[in-house]
C-alpha atoms as a PDB file:
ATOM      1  CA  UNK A   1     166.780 -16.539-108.222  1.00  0.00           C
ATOM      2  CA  UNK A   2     168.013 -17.909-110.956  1.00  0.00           C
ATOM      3  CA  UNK A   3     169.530 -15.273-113.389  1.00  0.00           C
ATOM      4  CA  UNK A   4     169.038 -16.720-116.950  1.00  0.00           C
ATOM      5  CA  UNK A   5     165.631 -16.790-116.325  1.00  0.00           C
ATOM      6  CA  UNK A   6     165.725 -12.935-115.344  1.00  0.00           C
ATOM      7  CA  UNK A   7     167.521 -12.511-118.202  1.00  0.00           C
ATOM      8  CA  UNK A   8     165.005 -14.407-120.683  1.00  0.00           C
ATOM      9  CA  UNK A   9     161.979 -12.864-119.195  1.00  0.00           C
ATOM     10  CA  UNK A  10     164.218  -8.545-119.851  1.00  0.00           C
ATOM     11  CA  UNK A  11     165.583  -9.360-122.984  1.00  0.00           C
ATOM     12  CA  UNK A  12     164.640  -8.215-126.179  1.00  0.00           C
ATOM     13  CA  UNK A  13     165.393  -9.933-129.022  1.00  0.00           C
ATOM     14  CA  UNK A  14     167.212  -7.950-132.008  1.00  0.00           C
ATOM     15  CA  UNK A  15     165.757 -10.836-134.571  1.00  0.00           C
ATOM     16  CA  UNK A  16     162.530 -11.211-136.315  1.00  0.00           C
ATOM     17  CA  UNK A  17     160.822 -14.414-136.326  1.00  0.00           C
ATOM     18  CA  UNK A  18     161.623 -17.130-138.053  1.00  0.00           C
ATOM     19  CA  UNK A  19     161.103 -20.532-139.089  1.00  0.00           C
ATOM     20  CA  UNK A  20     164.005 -23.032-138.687  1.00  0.00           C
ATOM     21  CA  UNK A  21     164.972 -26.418-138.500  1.00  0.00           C
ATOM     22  CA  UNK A  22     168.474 -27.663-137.928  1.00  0.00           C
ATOM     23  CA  UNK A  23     169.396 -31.236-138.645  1.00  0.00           C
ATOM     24  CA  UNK A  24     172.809 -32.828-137.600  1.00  0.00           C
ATOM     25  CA  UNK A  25     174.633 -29.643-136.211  1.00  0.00           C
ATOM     26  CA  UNK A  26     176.310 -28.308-133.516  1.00  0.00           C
ATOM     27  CA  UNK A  27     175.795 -25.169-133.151  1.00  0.00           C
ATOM     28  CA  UNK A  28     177.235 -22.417-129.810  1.00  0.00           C
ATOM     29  CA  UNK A  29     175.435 -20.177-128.066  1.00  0.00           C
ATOM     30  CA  UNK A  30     172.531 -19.054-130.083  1.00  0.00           C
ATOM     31  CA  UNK A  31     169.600 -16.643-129.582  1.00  0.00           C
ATOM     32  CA  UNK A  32     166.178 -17.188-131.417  1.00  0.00           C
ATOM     33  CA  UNK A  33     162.977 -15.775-132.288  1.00  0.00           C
ATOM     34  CA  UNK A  34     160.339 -17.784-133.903  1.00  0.00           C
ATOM     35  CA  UNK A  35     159.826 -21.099-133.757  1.00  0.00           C
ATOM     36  CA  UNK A  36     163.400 -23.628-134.123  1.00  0.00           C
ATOM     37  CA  UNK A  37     163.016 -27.551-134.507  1.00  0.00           C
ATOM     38  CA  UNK A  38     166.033 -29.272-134.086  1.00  0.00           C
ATOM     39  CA  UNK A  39     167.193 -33.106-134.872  1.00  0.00           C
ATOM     40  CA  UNK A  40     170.444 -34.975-133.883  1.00  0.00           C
ATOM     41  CA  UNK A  41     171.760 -31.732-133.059  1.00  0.00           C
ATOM     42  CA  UNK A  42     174.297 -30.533-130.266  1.00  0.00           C
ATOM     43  CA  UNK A  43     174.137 -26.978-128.496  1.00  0.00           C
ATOM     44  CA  UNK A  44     177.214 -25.974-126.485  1.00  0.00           C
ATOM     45  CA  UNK A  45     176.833 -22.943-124.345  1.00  0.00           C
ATOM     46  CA  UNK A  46     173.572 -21.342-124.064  1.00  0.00           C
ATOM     47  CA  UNK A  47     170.353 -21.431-126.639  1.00  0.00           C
ATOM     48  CA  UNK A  48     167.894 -18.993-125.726  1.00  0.00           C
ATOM     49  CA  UNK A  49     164.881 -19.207-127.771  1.00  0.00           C
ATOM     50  CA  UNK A  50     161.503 -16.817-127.731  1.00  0.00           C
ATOM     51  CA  UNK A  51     158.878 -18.617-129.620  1.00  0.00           C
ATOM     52  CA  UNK A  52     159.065 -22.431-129.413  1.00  0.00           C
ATOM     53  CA  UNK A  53     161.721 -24.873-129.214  1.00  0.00           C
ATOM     54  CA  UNK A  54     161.139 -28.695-130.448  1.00  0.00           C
ATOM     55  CA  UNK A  55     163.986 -30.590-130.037  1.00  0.00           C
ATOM     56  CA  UNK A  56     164.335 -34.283-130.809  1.00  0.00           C
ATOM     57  CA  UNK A  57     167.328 -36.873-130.499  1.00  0.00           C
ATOM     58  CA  UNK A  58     169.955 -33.763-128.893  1.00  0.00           C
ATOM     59  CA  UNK A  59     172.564 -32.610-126.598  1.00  0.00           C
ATOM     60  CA  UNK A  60     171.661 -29.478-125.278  1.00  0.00           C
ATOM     61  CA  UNK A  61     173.737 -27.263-122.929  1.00  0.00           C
ATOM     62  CA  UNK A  62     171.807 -24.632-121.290  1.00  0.00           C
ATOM     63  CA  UNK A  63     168.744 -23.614-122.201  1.00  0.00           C
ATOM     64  CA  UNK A  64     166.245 -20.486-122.021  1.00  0.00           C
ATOM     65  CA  UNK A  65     162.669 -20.657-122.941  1.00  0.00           C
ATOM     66  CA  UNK A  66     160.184 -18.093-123.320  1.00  0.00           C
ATOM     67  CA  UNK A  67     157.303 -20.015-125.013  1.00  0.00           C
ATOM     68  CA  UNK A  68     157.117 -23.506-125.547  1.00  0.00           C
ATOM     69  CA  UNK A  69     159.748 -26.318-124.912  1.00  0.00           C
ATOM     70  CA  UNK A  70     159.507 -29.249-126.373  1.00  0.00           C
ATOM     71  CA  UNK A  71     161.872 -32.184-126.003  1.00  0.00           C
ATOM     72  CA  UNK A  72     161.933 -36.076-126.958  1.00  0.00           C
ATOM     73  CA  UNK A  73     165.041 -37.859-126.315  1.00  0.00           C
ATOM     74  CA  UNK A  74     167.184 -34.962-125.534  1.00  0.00           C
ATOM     75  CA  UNK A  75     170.138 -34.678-122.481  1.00  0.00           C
ATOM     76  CA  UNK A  76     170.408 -31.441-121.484  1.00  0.00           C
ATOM     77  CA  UNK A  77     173.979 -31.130-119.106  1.00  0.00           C
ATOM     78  CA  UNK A  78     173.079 -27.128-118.266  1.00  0.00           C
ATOM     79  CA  UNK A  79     170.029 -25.416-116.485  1.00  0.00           C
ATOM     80  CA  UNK A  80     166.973 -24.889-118.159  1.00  0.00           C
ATOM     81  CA  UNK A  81     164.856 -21.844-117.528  1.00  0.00           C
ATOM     82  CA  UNK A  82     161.333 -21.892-118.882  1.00  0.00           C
ATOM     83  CA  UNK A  83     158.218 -19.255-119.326  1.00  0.00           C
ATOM     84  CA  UNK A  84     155.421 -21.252-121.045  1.00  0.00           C
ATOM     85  CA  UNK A  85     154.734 -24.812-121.735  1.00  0.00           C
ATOM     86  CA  UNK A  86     157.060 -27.618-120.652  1.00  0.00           C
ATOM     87  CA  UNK A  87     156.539 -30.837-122.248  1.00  0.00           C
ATOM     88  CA  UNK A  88     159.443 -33.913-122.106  1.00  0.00           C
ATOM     89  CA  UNK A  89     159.441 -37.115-123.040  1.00  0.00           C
ATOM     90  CA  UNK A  90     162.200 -39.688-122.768  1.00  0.00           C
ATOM     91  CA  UNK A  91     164.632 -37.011-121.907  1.00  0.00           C
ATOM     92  CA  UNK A  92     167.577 -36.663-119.187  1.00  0.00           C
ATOM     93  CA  UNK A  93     168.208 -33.013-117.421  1.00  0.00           C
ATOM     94  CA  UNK A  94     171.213 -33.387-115.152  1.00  0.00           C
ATOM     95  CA  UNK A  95     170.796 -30.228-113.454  1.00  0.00           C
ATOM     96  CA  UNK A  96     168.362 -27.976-112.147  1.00  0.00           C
ATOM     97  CA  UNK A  97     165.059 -26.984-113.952  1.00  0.00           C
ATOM     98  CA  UNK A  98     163.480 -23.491-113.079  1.00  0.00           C
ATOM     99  CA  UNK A  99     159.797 -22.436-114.442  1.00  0.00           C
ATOM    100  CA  UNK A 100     157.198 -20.211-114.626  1.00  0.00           C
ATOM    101  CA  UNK A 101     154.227 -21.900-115.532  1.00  0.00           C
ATOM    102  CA  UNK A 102     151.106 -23.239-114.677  1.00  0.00           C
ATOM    103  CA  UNK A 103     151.980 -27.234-116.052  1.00  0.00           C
ATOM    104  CA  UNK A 104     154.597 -28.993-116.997  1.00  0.00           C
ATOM    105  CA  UNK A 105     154.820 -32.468-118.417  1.00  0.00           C
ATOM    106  CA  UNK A 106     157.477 -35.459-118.505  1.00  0.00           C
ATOM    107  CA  UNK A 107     157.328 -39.005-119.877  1.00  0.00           C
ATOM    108  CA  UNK A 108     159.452 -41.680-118.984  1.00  0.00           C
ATOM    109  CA  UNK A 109     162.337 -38.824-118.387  1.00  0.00           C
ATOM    110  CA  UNK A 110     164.789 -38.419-115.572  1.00  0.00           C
ATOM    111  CA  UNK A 111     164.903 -34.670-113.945  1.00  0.00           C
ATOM    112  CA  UNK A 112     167.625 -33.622-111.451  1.00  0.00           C
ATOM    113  CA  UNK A 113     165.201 -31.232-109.538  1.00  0.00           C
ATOM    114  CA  UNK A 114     163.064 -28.692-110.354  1.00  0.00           C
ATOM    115  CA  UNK A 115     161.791 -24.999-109.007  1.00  0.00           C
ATOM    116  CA  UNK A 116     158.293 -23.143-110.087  1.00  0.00           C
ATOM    117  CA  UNK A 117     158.384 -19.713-110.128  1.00  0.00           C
ATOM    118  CA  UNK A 118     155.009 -18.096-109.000  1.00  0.00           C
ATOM    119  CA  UNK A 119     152.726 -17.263-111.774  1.00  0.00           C
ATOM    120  CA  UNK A 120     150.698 -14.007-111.367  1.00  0.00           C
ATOM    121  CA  UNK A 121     148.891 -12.795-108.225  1.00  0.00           C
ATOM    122  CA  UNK A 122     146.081 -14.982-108.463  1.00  0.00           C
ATOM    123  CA  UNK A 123     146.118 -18.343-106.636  1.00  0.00           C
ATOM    124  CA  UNK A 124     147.057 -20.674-108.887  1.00  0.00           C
ATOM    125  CA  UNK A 125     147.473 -24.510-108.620  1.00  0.00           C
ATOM    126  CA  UNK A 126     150.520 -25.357-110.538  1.00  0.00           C
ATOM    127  CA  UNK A 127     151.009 -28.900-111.448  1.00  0.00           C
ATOM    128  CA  UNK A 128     154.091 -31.171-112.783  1.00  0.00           C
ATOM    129  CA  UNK A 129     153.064 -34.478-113.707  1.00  0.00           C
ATOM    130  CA  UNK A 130     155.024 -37.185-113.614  1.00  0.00           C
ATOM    131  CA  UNK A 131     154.033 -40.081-116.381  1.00  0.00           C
ATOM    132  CA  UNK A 132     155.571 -43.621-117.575  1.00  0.00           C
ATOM    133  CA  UNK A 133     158.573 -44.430-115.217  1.00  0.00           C
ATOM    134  CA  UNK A 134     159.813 -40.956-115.037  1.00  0.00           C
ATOM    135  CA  UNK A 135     162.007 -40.309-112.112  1.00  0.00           C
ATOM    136  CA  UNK A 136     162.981 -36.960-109.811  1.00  0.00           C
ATOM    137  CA  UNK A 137     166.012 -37.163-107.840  1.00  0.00           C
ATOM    138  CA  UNK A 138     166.087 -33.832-106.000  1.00  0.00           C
ATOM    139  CA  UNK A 139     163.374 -31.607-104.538  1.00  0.00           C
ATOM    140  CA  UNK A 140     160.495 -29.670-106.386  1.00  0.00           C
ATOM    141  CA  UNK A 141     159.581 -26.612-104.928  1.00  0.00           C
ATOM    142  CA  UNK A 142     156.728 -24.564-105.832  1.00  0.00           C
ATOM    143  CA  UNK A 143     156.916 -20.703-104.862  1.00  0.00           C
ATOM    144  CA  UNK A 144     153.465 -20.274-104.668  1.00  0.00           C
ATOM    145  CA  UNK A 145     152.782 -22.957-102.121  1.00  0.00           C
ATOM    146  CA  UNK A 146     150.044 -24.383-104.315  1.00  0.00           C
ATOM    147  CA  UNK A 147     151.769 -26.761-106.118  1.00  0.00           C
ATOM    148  CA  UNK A 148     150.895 -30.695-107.124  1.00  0.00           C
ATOM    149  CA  UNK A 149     153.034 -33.011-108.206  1.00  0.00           C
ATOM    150  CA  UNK A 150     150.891 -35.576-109.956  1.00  0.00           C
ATOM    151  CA  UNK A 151     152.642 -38.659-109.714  1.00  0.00           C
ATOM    152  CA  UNK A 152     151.408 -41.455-111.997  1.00  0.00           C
ATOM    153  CA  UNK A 153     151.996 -45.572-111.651  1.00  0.00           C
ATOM    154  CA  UNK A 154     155.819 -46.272-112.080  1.00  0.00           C
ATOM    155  CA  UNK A 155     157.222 -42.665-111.750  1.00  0.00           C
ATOM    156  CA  UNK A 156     159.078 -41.887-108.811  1.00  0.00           C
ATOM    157  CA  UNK A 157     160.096 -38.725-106.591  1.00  0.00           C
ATOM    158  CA  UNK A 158     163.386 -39.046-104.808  1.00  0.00           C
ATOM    159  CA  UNK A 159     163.093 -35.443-103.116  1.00  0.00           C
ATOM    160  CA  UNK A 160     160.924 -33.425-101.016  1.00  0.00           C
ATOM    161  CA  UNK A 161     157.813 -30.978-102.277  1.00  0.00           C
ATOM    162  CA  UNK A 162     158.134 -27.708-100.699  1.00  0.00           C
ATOM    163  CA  UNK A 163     155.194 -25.521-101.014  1.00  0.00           C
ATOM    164  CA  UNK A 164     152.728 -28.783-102.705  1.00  0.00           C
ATOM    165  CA  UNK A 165     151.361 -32.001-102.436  1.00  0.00           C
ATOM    166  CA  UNK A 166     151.923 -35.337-103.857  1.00  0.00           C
ATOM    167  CA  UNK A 167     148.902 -36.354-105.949  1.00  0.00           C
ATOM    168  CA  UNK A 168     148.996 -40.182-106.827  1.00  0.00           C
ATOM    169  CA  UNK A 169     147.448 -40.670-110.158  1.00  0.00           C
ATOM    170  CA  UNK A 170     146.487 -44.695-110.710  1.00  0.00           C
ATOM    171  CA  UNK A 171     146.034 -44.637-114.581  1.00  0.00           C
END
């Protein structure tokens, strides 16, 4: 299992929530509470964020989630480990993305692979959906073996599915 995301879902943050947005930075290995938009920004090491993260037109390293991620034309060269909503759009992740959550989202994106954490003790369908040319290279594996990957016109899946389906969505 991957341990940033043990980490993110034990730790306790020493901040209080804030507001921020950072615009043309780089910035090393920071921890947040609250909600943090960044622009044309560059994160080396890892950002670990509790609240939400919106990140536009960045480089991102690793990254740690617990809340909302939120990313338009971002690379991200690290892991990212997410506990919430996922949402991506024209975005790159060259390695490995592991989630707990019941949906996640990408738009014309390109993922390296991705792994969903089980949600809960209820039986859950988890879904990732696929949209606007986006394309998976490596497997997606869902832990709770009721996983869908809802793959729409022009997105493609390079990998296997372990523990889901492949849903093809003709919008």
């Amino acid at each position: 299992m991957r341990s940033l995301l043990l980490t993110l879902l034990l730790a306790v943050s020493p901040l209080s929530a804030v507001d921020r947005e950072i615009h043309g930075q780089r910035i090393e290995d920071l921890t947040f509470k609250g909600s943090l938009d960044l622009h044309r920004s560059e994160s080396e090491g890892l950002l670990q964020v509790l609240g939400t993260l919106n990140a536009s037109d960045s480089t991102l390293d690793e990254v740690e989630v617990k809340g909302t991620l939120l990313l338009k034309n971002c690379i991200v060269t690290g892991e990212v480990a997410i506990l919430g909503t996922f949402i991506a759009e024209r975005s790159r992740f060259d390695e490995p993305i592991f989630a707990f959550t019941k949906e996640m989202e990408f738009n014309c994106s390109r993922v390296d692979s991705i792994h969903i954490n089980k949600v809960g003790h209820t039986p859950l369908t988890q879904i990732v959906k696929l949209k606007n040319g986006t394309v998976v290279e490596g497997n997606i594996t869902f832990e709770s073996k009721n996983g869908e990957i809802w793959l729409y016109k022009e997105s493609r899946f390079l990998g296997a599915v372990v523990g889901g389906k492949i849903v093809p969505i003709k919008e």
